[in-house]
Protein backbone atom coordinates (compact mmCIF):
# COMPACT_ATOMS: atom_id res chain seq x y z
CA UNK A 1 64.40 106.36 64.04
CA UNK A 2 62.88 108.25 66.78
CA UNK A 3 59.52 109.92 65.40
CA UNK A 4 58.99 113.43 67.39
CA UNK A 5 57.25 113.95 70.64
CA UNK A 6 54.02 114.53 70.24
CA UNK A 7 52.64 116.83 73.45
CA UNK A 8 48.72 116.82 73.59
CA UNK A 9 47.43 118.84 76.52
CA UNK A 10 44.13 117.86 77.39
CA UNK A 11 42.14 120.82 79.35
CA UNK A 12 38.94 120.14 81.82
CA UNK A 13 37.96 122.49 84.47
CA UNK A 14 39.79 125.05 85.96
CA UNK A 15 41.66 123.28 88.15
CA UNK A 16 41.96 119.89 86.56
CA UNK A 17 44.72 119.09 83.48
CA UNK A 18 45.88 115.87 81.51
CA UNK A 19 49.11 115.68 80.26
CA UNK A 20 49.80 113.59 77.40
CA UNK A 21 53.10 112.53 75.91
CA UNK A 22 53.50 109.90 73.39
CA UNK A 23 56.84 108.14 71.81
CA UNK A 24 56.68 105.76 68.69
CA UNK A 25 60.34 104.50 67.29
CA UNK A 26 59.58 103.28 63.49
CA UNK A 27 56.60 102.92 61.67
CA UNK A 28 52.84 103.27 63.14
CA UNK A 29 52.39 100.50 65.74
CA UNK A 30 48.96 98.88 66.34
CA UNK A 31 49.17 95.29 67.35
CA UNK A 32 46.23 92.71 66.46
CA UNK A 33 47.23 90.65 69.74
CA UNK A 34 48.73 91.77 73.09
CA UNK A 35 49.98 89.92 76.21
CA UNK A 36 48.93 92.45 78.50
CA UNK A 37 51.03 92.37 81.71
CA UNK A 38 49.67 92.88 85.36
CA UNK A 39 50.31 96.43 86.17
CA UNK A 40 53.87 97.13 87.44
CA UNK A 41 53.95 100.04 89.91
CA UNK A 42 57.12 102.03 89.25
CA UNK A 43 58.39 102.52 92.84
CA UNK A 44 59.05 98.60 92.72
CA UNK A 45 61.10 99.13 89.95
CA UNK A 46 64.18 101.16 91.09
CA UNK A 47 66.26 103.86 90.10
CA UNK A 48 67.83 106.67 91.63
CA UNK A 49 66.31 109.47 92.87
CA UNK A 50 66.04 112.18 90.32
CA UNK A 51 66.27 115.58 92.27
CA UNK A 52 69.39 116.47 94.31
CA UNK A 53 68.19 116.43 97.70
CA UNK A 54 69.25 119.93 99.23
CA UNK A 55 69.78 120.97 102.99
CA UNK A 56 68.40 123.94 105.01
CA UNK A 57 70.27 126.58 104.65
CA UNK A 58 71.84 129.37 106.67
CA UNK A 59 68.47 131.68 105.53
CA UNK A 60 66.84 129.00 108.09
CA UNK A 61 69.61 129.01 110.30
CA UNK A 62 67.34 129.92 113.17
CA UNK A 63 64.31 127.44 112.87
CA UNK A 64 65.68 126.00 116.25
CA UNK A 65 65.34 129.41 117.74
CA UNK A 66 61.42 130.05 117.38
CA UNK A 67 60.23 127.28 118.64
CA UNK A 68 59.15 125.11 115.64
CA UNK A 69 59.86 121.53 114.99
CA UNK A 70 62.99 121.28 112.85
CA UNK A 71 61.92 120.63 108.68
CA UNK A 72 61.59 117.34 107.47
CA UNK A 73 64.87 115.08 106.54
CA UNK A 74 64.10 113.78 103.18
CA UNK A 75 66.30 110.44 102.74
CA UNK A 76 67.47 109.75 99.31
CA UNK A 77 67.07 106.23 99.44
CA UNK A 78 63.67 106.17 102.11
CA UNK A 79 61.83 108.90 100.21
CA UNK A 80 62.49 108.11 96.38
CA UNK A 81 59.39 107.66 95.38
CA UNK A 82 57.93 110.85 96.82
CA UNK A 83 61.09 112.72 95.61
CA UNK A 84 60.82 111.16 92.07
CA UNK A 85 56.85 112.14 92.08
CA UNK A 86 55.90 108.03 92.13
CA UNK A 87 54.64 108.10 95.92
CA UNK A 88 51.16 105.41 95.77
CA UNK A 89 49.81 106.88 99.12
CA UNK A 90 49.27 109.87 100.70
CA UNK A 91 51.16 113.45 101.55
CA UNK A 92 50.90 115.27 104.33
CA UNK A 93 52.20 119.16 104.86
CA UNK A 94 52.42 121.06 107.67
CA UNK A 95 54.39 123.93 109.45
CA UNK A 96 54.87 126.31 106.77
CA UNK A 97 57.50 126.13 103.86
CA UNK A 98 61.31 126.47 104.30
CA UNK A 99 64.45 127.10 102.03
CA UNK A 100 66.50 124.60 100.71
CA UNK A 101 69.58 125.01 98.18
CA UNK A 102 73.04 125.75 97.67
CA UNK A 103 72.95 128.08 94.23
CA UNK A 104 68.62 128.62 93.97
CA UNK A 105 66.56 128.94 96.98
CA UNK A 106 64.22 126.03 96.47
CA UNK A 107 60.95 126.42 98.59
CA UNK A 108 59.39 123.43 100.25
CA UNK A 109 56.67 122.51 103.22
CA UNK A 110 58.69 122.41 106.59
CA UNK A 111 57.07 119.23 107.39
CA UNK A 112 56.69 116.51 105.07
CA UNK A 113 55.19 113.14 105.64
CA UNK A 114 54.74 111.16 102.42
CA UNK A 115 53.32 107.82 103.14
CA UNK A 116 52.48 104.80 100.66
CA UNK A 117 49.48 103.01 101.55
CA UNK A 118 48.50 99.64 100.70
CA UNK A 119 44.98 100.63 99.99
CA UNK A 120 45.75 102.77 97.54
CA UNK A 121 48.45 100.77 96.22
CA UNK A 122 45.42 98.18 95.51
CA UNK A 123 42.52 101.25 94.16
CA UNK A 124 45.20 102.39 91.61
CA UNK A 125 46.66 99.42 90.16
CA UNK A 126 42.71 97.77 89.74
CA UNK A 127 41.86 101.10 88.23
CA UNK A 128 44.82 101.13 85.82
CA UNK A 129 44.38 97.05 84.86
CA UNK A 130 40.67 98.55 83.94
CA UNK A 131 41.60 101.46 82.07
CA UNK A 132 43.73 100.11 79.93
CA UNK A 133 42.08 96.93 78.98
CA UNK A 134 38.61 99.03 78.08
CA UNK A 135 41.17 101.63 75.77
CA UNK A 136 42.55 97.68 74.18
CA UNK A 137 38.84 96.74 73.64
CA UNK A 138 37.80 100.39 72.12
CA UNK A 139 40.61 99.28 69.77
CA UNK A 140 39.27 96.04 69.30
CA UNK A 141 42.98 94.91 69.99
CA UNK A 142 42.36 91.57 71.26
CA UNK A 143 44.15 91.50 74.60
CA UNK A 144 45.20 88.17 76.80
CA UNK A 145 46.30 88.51 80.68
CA UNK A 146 49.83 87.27 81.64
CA UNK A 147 49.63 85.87 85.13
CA UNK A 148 52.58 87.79 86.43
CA UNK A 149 54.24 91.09 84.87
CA UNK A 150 57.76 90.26 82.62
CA UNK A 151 61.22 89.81 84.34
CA UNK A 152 64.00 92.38 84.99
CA UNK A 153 61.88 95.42 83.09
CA UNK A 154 63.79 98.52 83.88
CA UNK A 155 63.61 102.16 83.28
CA UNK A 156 65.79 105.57 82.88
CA UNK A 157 65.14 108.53 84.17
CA UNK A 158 65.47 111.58 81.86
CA UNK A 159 65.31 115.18 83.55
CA UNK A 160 63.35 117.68 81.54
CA UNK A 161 65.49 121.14 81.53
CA UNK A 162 64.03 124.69 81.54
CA UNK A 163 60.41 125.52 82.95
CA UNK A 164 56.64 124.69 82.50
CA UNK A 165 53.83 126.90 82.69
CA UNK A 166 52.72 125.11 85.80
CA UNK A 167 55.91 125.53 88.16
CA UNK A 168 55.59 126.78 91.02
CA UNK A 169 52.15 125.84 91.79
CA UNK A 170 51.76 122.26 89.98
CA UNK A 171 51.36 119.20 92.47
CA UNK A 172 54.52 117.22 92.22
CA UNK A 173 57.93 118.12 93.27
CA UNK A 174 60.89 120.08 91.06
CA UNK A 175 62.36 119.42 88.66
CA UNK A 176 59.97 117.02 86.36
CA UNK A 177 61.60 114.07 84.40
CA UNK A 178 60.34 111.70 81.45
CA UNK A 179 60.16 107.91 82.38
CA UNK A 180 61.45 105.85 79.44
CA UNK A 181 61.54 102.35 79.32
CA UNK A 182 65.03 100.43 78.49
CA UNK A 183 65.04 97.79 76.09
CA UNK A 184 65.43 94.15 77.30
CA UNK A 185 66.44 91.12 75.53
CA UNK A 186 64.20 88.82 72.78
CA UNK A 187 64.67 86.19 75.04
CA UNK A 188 63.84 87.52 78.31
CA UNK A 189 60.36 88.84 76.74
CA UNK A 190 59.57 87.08 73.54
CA UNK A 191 56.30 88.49 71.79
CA UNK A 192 53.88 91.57 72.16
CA UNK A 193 53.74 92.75 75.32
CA UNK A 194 51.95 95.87 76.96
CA UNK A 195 53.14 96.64 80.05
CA UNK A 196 51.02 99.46 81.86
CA UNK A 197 53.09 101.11 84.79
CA UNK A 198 51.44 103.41 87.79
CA UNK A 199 54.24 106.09 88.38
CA UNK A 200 52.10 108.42 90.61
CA UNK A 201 48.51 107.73 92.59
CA UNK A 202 48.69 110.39 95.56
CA UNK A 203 46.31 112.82 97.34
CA UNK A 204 47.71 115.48 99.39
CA UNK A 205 46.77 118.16 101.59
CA UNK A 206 47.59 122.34 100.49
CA UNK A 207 50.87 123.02 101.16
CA UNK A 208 54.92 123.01 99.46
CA UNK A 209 56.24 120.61 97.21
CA UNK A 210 60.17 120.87 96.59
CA UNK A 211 60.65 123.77 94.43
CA UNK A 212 57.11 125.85 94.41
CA UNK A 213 56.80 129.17 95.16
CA UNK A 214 53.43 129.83 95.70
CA UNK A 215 52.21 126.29 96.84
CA UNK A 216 49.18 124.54 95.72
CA UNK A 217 45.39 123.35 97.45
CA UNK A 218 44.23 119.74 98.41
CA UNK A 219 44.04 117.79 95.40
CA UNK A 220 45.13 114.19 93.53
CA UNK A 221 48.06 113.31 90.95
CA UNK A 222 47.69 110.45 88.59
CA UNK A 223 50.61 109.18 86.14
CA UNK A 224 50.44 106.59 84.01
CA UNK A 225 52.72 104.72 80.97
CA UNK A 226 51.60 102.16 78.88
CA UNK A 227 54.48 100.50 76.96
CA UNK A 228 53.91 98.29 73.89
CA UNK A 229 57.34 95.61 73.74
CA UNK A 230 57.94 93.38 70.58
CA UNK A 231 60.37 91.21 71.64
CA UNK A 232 61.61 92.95 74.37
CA UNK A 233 62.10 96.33 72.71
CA UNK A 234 60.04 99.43 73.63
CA UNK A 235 58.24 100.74 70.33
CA UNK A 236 55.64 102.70 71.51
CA UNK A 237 54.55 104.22 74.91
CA UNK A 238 52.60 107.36 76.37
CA UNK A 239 52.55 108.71 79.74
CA UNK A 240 49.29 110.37 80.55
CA UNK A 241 49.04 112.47 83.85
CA UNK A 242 46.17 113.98 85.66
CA UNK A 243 45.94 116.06 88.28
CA UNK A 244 42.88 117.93 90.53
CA UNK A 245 43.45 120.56 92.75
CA UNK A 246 40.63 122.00 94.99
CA UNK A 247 40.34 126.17 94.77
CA UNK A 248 40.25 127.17 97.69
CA UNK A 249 40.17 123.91 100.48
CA UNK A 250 43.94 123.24 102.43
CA UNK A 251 42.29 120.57 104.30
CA UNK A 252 40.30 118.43 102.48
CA UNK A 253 38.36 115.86 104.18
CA UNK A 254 39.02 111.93 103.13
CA UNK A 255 35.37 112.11 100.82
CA UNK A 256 37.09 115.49 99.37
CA UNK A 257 40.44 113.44 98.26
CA UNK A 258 38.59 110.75 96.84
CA UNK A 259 36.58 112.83 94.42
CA UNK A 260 40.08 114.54 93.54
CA UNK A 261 41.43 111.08 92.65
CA UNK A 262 38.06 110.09 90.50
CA UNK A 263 39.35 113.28 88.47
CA UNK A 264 42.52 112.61 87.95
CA UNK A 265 41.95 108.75 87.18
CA UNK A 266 38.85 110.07 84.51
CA UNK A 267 41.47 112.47 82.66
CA UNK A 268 43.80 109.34 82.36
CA UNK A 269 40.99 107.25 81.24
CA UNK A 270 40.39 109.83 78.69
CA UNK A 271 43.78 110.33 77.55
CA UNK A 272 43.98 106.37 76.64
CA UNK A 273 40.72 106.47 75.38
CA UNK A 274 42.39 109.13 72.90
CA UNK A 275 45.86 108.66 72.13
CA UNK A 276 46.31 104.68 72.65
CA UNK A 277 48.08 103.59 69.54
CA UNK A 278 47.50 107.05 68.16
């Protein structure tokens, strides 16, 4: 039986927040031993992309006209992972915001350039493989490494209906969605597993993600799921998010970004620190 979501919204400065959300089906879970799996990074998993992807409308019917580059194409299939807030790079915004949207006018940056970077890719999934084996020790949940992550994981998307207090100015585009894991079978993944997924590790300079109306500053998003598996069936996960957003700064410089991801990953670190097995 599904036990209720439990929200826990962990607050730091002004412009820093954790989110943390935490599913258990059954009884309390806390494992003695864990095959801990390398960390999967969820753009390499699949899935479709979870916002409709609308076009400029006849309110922008005259972009061509005033001598600015025509907005960003954003390619269902290219751009999932920045559409689906799992980018592991960088975002770039320029040229103003545009409308989008057939029923809703849906603001968004004119020009979008959301780019995955292999750097990063590498800084996030180290951090996360970190994180999560200091919250295992802090448990003293003895943990062993698996030497490559499980076969065929996969996971559903689940759209989250009305609004949160931080739309419209939040870093990540609209609407939000739940990641849940999908059970596999006993044979494909035999044992206690704990498979830690990166869904988000972006910076980003000030500007429109789809669906804000006000727009946000330079800043970093962080999201994060740990999963716990007995014998190939999800019984207990959390997604923990952070985010840091600079007041006042558009343009932040590369130093700048950094120190917005070193918020973002400490709220995470926090979060697990907190609710791991909780």
């Amino acid at each position: 039986m599904l036990a209720k979501l439990l929200p826990v919204v962990l607050l730091a400065a002004a412009c820093t927040r954790a989110e943390v959300r935490v599913e258990q089906f059954g009884a309390a879970v806390r494992p003695a031993t864990v095959m801990v799996s390398p960390v999967v990074v969820v753009s390499d998993v699949g899935g479709a992309p979870a916002v409709v992807i609308g076009a400029v409308t006849a309110v922008e019917s005259l972009v061509g006209d005033d001598g600015q580059s025509p907005p960003t194409v954003l390619d269902p299939v290219e751009d999932a992972a920045f559409l689906r807030n799992e980018l592991v790079g960088n975002i770039r915004f320029g040229g103003g915001f545009v409308r989008t949207g057939a029923v809703a006018l849906e603001t968004r940056a004119r020009i979008i350039e959301a780019e995955p970077s292999d750097a990063l890719r590498a800084q996030g999934t180290a951090w996360l493989t970190t994180a999560t084996r200091a919250a295992l020790y802090a448990r003293h949940v003895v943990n062993e490494a698996a030497v490559k992550p499980p076969e065929n994981l996969a996971l559903s998307w689940l759209p989250v209906r009305g609004e949160d207090p931080e739309d419209g100015h939040d870093n990540l585009n609209l609407p939000r969605s739940h990641l849940v894991p999908v059970p596999l079978d006993a044979v494909a993944m035999p044992g206690t597993w704990l498979v830690p997924y990166l869904r988000a590790y972006y910076t980003h300079n000030g500007g429109w993600f789809l669906g804000q109306r006000w727009g946000c500053m330079a800043g970093a998003r962080v999201d994060a799921e740990v999963v716990l598996y007995v014998d190939g069936k999800p019984v207990w996960w959390m997604e923990a998010t952070g985010r840091s957003l600079d007041k006042r700064t558009a343009q932040a410089t590369t130093a700048e970004l950094d120190q917005h991801l070193l918020n973002a990953e400490r709220q995470v670190e926090d979060a697990l620190s907190k609710a791991l097995f909780r």
